[in-house]
C-alpha atoms as a PDB file:
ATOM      1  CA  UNK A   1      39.151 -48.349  79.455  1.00  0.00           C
ATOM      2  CA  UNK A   2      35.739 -47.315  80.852  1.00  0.00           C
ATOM      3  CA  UNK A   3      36.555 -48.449  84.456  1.00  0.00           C
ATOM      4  CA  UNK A   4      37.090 -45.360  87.025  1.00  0.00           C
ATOM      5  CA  UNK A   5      38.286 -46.226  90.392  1.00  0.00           C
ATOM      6  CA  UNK A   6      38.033 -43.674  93.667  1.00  0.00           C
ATOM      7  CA  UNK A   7      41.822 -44.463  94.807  1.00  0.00           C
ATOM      8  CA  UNK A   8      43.894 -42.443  96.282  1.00  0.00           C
ATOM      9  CA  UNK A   9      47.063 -40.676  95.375  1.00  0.00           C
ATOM     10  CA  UNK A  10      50.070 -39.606  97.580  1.00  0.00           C
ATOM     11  CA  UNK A  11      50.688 -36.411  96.536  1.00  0.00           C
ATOM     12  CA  UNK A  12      46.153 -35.283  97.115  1.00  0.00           C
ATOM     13  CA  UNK A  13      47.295 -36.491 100.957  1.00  0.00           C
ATOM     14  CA  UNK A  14      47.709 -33.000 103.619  1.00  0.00           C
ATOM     15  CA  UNK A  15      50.444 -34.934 105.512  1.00  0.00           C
ATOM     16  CA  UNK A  16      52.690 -35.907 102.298  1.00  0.00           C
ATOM     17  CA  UNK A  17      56.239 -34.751 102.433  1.00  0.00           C
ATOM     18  CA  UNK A  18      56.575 -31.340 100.280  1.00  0.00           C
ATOM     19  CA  UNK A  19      59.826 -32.783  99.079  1.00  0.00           C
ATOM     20  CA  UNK A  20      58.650 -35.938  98.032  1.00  0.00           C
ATOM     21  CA  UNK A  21      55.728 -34.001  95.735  1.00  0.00           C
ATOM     22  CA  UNK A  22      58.164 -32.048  94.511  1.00  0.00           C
ATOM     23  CA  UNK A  23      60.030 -34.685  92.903  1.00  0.00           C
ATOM     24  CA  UNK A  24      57.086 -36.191  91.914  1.00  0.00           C
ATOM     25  CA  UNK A  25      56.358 -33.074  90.571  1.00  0.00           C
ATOM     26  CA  UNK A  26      59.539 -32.192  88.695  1.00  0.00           C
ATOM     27  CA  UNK A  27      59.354 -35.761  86.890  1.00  0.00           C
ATOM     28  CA  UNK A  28      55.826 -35.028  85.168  1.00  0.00           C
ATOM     29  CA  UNK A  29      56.888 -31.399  84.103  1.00  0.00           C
ATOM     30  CA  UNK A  30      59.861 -32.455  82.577  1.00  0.00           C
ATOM     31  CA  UNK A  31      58.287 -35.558  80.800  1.00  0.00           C
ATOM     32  CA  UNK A  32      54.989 -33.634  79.847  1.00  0.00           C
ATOM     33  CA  UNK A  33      57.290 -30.616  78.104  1.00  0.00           C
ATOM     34  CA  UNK A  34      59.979 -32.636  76.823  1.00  0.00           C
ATOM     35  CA  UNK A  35      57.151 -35.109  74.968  1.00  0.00           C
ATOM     36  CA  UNK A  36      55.006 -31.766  74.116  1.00  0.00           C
ATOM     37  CA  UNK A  37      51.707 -33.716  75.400  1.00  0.00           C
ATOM     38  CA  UNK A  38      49.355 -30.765  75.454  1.00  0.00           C
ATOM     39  CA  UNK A  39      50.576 -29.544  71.964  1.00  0.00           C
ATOM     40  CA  UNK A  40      47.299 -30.937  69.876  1.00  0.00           C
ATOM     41  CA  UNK A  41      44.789 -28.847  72.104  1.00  0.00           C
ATOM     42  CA  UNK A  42      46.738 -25.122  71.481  1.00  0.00           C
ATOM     43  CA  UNK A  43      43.511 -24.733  68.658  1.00  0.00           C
ATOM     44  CA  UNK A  44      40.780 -25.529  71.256  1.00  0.00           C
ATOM     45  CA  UNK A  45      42.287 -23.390  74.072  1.00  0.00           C
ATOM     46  CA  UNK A  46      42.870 -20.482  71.505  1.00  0.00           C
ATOM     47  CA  UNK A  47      39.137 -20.884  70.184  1.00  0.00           C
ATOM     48  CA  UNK A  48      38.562 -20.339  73.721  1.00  0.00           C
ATOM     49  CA  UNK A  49      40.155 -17.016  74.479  1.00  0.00           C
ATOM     50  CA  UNK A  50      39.390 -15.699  70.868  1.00  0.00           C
ATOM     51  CA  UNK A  51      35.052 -16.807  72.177  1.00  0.00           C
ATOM     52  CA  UNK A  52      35.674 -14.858  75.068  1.00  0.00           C
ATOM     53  CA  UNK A  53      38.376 -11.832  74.311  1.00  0.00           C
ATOM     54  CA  UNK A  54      41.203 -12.838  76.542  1.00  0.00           C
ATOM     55  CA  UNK A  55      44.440 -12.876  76.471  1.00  0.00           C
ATOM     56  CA  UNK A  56      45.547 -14.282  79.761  1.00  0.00           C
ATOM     57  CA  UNK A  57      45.057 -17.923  80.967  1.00  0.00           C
ATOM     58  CA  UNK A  58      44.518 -18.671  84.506  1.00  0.00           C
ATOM     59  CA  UNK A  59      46.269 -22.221  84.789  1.00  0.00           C
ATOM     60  CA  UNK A  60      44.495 -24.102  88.233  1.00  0.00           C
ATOM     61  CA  UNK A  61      46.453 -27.182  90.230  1.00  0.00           C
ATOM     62  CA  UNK A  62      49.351 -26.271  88.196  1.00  0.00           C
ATOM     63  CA  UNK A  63      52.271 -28.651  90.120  1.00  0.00           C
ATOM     64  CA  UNK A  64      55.351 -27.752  88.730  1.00  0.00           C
ATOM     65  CA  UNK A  65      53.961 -26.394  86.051  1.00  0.00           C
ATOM     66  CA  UNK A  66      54.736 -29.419  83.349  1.00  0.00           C
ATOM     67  CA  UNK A  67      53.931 -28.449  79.920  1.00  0.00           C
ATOM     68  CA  UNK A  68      52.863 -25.049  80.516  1.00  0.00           C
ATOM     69  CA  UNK A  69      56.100 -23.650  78.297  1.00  0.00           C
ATOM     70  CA  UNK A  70      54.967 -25.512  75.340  1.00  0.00           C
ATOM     71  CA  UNK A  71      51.351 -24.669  75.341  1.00  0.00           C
ATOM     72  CA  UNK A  72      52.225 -21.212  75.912  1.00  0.00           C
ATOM     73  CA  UNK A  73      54.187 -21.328  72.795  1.00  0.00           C
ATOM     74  CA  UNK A  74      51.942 -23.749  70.783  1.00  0.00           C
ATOM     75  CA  UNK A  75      49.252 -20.058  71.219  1.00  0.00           C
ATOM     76  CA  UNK A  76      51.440 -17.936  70.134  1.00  0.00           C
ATOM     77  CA  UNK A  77      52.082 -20.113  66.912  1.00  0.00           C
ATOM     78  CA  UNK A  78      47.993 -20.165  66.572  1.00  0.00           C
ATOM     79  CA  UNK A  79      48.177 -16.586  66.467  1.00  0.00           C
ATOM     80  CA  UNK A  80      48.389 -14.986  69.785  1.00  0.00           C
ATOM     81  CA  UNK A  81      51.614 -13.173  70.296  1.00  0.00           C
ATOM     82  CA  UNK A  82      50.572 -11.694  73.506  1.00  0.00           C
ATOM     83  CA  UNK A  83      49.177 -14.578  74.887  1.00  0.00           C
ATOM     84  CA  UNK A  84      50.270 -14.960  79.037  1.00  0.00           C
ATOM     85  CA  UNK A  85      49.687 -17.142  81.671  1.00  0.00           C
ATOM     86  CA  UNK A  86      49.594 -17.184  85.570  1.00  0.00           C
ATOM     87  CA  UNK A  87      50.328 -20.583  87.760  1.00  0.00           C
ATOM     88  CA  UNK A  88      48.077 -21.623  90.971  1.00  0.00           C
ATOM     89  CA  UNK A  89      48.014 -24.376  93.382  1.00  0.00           C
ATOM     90  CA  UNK A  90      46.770 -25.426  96.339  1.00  0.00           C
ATOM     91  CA  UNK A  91      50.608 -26.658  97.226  1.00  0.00           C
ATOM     92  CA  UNK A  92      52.216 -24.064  95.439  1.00  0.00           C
ATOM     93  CA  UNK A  93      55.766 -24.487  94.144  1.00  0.00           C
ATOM     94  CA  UNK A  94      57.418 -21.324  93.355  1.00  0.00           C
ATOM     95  CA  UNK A  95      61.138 -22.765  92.921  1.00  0.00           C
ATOM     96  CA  UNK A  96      60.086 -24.895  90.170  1.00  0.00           C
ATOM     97  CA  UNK A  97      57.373 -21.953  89.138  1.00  0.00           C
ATOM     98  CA  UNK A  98      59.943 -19.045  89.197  1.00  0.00           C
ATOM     99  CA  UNK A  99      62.446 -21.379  86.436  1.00  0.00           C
ATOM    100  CA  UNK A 100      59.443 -21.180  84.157  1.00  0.00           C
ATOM    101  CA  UNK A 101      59.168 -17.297  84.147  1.00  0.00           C
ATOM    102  CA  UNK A 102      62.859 -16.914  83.327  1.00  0.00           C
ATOM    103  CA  UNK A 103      62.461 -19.228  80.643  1.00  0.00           C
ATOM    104  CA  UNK A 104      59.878 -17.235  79.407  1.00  0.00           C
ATOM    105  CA  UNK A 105      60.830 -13.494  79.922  1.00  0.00           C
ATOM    106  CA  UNK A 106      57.548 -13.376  82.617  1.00  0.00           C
ATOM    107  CA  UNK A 107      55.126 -14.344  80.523  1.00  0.00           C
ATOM    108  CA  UNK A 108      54.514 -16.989  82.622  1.00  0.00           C
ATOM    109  CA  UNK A 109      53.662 -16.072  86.141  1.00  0.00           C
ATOM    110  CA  UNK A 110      52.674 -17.012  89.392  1.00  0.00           C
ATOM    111  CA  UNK A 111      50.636 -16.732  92.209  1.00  0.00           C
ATOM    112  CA  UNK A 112      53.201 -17.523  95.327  1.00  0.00           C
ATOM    113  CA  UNK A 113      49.967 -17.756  97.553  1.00  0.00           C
ATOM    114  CA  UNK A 114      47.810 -21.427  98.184  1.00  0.00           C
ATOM    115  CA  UNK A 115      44.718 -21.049  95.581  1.00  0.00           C
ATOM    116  CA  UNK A 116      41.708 -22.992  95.919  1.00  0.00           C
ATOM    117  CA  UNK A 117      40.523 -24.406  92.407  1.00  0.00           C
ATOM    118  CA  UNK A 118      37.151 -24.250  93.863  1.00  0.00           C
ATOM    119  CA  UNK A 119      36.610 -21.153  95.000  1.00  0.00           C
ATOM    120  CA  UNK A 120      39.404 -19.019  93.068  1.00  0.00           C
ATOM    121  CA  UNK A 121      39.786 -15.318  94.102  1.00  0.00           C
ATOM    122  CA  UNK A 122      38.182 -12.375  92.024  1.00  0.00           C
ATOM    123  CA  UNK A 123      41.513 -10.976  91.843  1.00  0.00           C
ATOM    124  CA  UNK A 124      42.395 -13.865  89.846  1.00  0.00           C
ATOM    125  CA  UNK A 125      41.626 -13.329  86.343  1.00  0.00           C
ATOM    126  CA  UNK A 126      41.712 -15.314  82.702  1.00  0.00           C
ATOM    127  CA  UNK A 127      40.341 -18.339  81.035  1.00  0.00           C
ATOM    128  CA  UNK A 128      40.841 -21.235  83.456  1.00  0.00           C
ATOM    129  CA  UNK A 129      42.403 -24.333  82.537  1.00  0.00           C
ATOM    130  CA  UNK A 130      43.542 -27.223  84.736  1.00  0.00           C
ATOM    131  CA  UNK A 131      46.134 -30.060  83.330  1.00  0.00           C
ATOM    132  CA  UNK A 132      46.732 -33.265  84.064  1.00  0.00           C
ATOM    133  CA  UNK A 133      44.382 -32.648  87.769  1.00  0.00           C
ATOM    134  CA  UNK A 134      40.685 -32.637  87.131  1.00  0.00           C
ATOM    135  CA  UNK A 135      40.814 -36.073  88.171  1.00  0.00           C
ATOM    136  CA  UNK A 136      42.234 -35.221  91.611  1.00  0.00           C
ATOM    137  CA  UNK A 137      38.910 -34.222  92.220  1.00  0.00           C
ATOM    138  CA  UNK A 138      35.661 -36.024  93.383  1.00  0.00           C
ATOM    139  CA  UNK A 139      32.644 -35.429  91.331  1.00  0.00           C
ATOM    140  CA  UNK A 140      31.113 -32.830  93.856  1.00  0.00           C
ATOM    141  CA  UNK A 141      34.505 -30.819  93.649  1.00  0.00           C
ATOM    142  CA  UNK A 142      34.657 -31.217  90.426  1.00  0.00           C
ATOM    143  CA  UNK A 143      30.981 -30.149  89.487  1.00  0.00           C
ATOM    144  CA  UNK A 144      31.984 -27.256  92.213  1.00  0.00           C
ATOM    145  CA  UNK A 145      35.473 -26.539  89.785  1.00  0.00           C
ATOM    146  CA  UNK A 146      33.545 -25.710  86.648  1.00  0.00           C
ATOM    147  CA  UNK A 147      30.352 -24.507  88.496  1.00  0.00           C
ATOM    148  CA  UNK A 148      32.900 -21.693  90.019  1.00  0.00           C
ATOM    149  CA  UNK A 149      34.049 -21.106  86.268  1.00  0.00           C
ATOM    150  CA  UNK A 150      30.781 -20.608  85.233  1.00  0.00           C
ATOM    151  CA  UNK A 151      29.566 -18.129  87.767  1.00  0.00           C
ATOM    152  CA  UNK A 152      32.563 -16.125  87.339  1.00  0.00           C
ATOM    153  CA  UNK A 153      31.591 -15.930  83.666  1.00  0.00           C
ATOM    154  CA  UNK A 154      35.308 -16.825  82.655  1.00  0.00           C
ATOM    155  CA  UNK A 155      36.019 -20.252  80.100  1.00  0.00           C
ATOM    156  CA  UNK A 156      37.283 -23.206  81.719  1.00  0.00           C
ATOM    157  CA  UNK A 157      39.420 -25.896  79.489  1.00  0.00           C
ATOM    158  CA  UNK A 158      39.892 -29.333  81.563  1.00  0.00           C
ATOM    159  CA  UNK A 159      43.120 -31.207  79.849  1.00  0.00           C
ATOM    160  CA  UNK A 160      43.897 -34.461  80.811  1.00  0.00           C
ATOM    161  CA  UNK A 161      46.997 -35.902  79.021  1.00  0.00           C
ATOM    162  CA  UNK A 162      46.155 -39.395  78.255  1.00  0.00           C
ATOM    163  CA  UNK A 163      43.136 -41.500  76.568  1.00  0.00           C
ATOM    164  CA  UNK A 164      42.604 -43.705  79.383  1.00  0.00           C
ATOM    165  CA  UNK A 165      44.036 -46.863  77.768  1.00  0.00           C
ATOM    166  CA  UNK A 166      45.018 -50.237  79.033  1.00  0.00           C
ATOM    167  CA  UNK A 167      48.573 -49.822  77.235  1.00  0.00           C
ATOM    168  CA  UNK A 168      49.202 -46.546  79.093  1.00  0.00           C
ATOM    169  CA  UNK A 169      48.796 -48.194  82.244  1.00  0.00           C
ATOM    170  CA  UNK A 170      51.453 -50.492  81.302  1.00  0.00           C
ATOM    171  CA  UNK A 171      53.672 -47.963  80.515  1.00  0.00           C
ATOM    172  CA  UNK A 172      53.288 -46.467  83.492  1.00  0.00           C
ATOM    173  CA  UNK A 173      54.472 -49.577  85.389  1.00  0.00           C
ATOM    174  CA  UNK A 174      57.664 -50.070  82.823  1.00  0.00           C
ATOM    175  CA  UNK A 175      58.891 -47.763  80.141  1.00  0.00           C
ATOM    176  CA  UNK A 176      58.572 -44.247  82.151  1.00  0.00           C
ATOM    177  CA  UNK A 177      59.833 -45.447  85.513  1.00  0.00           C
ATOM    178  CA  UNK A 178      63.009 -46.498  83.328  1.00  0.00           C
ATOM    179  CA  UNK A 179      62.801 -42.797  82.200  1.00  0.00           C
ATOM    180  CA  UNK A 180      62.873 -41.238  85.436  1.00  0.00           C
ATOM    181  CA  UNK A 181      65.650 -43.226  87.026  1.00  0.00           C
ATOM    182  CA  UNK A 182      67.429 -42.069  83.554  1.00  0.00           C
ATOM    183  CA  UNK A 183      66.488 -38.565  83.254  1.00  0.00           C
ATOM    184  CA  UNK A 184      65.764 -36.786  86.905  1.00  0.00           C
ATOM    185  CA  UNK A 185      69.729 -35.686  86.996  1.00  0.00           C
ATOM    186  CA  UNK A 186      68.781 -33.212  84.404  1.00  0.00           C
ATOM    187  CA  UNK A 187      65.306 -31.675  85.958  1.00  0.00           C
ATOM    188  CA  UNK A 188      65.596 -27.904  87.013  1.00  0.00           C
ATOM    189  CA  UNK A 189      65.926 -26.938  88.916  1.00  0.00           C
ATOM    190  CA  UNK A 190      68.480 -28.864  90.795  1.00  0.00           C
ATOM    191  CA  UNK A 191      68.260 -30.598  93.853  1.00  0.00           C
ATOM    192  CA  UNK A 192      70.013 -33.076  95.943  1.00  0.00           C
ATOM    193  CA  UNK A 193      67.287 -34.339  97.499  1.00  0.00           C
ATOM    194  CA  UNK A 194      65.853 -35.497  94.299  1.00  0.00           C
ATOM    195  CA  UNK A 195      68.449 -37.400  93.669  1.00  0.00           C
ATOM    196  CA  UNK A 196      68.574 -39.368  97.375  1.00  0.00           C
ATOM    197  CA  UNK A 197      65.392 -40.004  97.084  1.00  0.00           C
ATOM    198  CA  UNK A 198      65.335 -41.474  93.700  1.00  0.00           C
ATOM    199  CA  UNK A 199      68.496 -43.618  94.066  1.00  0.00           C
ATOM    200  CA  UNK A 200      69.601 -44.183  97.423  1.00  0.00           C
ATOM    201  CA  UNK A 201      65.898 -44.266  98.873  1.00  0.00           C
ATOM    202  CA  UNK A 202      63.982 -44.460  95.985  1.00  0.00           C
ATOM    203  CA  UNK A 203      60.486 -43.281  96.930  1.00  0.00           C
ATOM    204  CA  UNK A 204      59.725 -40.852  94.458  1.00  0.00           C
ATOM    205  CA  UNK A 205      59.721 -43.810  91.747  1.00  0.00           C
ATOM    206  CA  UNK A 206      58.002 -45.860  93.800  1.00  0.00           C
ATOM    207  CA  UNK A 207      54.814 -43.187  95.050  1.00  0.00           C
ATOM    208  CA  UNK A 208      55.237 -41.879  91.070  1.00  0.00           C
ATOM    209  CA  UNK A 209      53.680 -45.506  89.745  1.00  0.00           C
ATOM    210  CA  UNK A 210      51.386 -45.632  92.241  1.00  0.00           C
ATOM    211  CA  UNK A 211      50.378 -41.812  91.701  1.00  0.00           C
ATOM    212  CA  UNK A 212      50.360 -42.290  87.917  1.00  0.00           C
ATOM    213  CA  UNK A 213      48.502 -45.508  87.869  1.00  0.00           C
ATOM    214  CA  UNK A 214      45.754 -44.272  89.842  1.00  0.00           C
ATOM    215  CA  UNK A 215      45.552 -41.204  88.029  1.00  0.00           C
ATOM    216  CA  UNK A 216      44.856 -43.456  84.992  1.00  0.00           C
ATOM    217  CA  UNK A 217      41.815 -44.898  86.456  1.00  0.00           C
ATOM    218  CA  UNK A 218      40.555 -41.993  88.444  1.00  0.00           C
ATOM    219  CA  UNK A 219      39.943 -40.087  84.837  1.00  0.00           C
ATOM    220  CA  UNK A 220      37.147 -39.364  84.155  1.00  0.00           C
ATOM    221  CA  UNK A 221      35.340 -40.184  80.386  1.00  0.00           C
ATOM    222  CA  UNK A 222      34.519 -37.678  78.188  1.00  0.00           C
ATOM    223  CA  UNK A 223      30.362 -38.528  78.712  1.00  0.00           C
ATOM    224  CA  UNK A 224      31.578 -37.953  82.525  1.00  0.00           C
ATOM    225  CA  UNK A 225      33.150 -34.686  81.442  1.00  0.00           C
ATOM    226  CA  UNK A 226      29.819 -33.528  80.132  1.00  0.00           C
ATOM    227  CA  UNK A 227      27.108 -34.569  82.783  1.00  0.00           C
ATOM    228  CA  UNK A 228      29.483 -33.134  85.216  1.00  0.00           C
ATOM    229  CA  UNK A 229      29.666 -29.454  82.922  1.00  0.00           C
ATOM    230  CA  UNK A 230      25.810 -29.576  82.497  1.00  0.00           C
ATOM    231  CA  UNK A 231      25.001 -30.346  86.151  1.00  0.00           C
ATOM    232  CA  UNK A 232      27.727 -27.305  86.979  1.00  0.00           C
ATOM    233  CA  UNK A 233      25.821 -25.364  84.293  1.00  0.00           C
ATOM    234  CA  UNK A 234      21.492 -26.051  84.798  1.00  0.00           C
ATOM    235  CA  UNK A 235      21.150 -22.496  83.076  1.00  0.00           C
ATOM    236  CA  UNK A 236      22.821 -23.564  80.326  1.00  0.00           C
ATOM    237  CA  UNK A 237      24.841 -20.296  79.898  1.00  0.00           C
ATOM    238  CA  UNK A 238      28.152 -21.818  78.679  1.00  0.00           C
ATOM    239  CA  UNK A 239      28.662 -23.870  75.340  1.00  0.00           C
ATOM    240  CA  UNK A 240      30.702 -27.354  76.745  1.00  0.00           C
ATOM    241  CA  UNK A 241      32.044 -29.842  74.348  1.00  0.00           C
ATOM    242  CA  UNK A 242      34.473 -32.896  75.224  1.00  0.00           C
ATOM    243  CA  UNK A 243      36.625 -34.895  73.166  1.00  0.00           C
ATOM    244  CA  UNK A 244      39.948 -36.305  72.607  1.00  0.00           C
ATOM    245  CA  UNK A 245      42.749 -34.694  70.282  1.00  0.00           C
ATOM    246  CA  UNK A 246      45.484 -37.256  69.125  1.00  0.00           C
ATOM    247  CA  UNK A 247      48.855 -36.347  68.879  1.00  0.00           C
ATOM    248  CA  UNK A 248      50.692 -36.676  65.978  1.00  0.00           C
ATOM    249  CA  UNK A 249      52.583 -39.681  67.269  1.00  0.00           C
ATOM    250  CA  UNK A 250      49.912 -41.367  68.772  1.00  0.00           C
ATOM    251  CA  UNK A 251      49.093 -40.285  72.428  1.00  0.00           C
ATOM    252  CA  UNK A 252      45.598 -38.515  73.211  1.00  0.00           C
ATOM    253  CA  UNK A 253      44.623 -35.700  75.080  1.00  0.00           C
ATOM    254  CA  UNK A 254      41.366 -36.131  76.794  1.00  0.00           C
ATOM    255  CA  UNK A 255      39.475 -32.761  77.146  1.00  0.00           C
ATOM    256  CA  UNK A 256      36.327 -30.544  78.592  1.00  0.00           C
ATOM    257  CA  UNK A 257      35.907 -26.987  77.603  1.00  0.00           C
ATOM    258  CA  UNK A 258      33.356 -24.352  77.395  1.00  0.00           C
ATOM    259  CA  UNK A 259      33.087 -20.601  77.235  1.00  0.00           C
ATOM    260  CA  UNK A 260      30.134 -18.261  77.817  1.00  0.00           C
ATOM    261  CA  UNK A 261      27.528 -18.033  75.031  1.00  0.00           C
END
């Protein structure tokens, strides 16, 4: 699928209820960790922290943190034991965030505070990555995203978790909504309003197909990936490559990432 549409999603919009998002939110962590989506790039993102002699990964537009967990432990199987990892958003969610560093003895953190993926503070620290999001952002943002990366010298790993097919548009609009009305009583953590507004006023479902659709067709390609890295980067002071890694059962991982040279 080589179409890319400039829709809009629910959960981008100022004026979207926080609870809604949240549920929204809670539905593509748990689906994203339970499948193990971001497994196949745990050799890419370690390359990058071996290039550039970190330890620490600065995770940008992190939601609710969905798959974090297992690509925190997919580096540690590639050899780095001490391997951490700090979660930002814009709309941060620190009930869902705080679950995640129990779960993991605090080797996943968070920042509580809003953080701009733009414009992230010095204080800030670590190779950047940003999951299932870079295509949240307009070209100029996005440019801006990996321009910021590059100025601060740090790698940046974009990781989108599909390979913009036609087929995972349909399942968006069948198989997974079936999922969610048939998993979310199990999401941590718990909420009640979750479940009114999945069953009794089912809006999550509803802005989660939309959301999920358009996210589909707002990705960009891999050749997009690149001009956008090379416009961010005129100097040329970062190595960029793009790509897709397949999982082992099928599903691709489209991904951007480059490190100092």
């Amino acid at each position: 699928m080589r179409l890319r549409l400039r829709l809009f999603e629910f959960e981008d919009l100022p004026w979207f209820p926080t609870t809604i998002r949240a549920g929204m939110m809670d539905y593509l962590r748990f689906m994203i960790s339970a499948l193990g989506i971001y497994r196949p790039i745990a050799p890419l993102l370690a390359e990058g922290l071996r290039r550039t002699n970190q330890t620490h990964v600065l995770e940008l537009g992190a939601g609710a943190g969905g798959g974090t967990e297992t690509v925190w432990r997919a580096l540690q199987a590639e050899g780095l034991p001490n391997v951490t990892i700090t979660l930002t958003d814009l709309y941060p969610q620190p009930a869902a965030w705080a679950d995640i560093a129990h779960q993991t003895a605090g080797a996943i953190g968070y920042e509580p505070t809003a953080v701009d993926a733009l414009a992230v503070p010095a204080h800030l620290r670590g190779f950047r990555t940003i999951f299932s999001a870079f295509h949240h952002f307009p070209p100029a943002a996005a440019q801006a995203m990996l321009h910021d990366a590059v100025r601060a010298g740090t790698g940046i790993g974009v990781f989108e978790g599909a390979g913009k097919h036609w087929r995972e548009l349909l399942l968006a609009w069948t198989a997974l909504p079936v999922a969610q009305l048939l998993l979310t009583p199990f999401y941590r953590p718990f909420r009640l309003s979750r479940l009114f507004f999945t069953y009794l006023i089912p809006v999550i479902p509803l802005f989660t197909i939309w959301d999920g659709s358009v996210s589909l067709l707002r990705m960009y390609s891999t050749d997009e990936l690149l001009a956008l890295a090379h416009a961010a980067d005129p100097a040329g002071l970062f190595e960029w490559q793009a790509g897709k890694q397949r999982h082992s059962w099928g599903p691709e991982v489209t991904y951007l990432i480059g490190w100092p040279k």
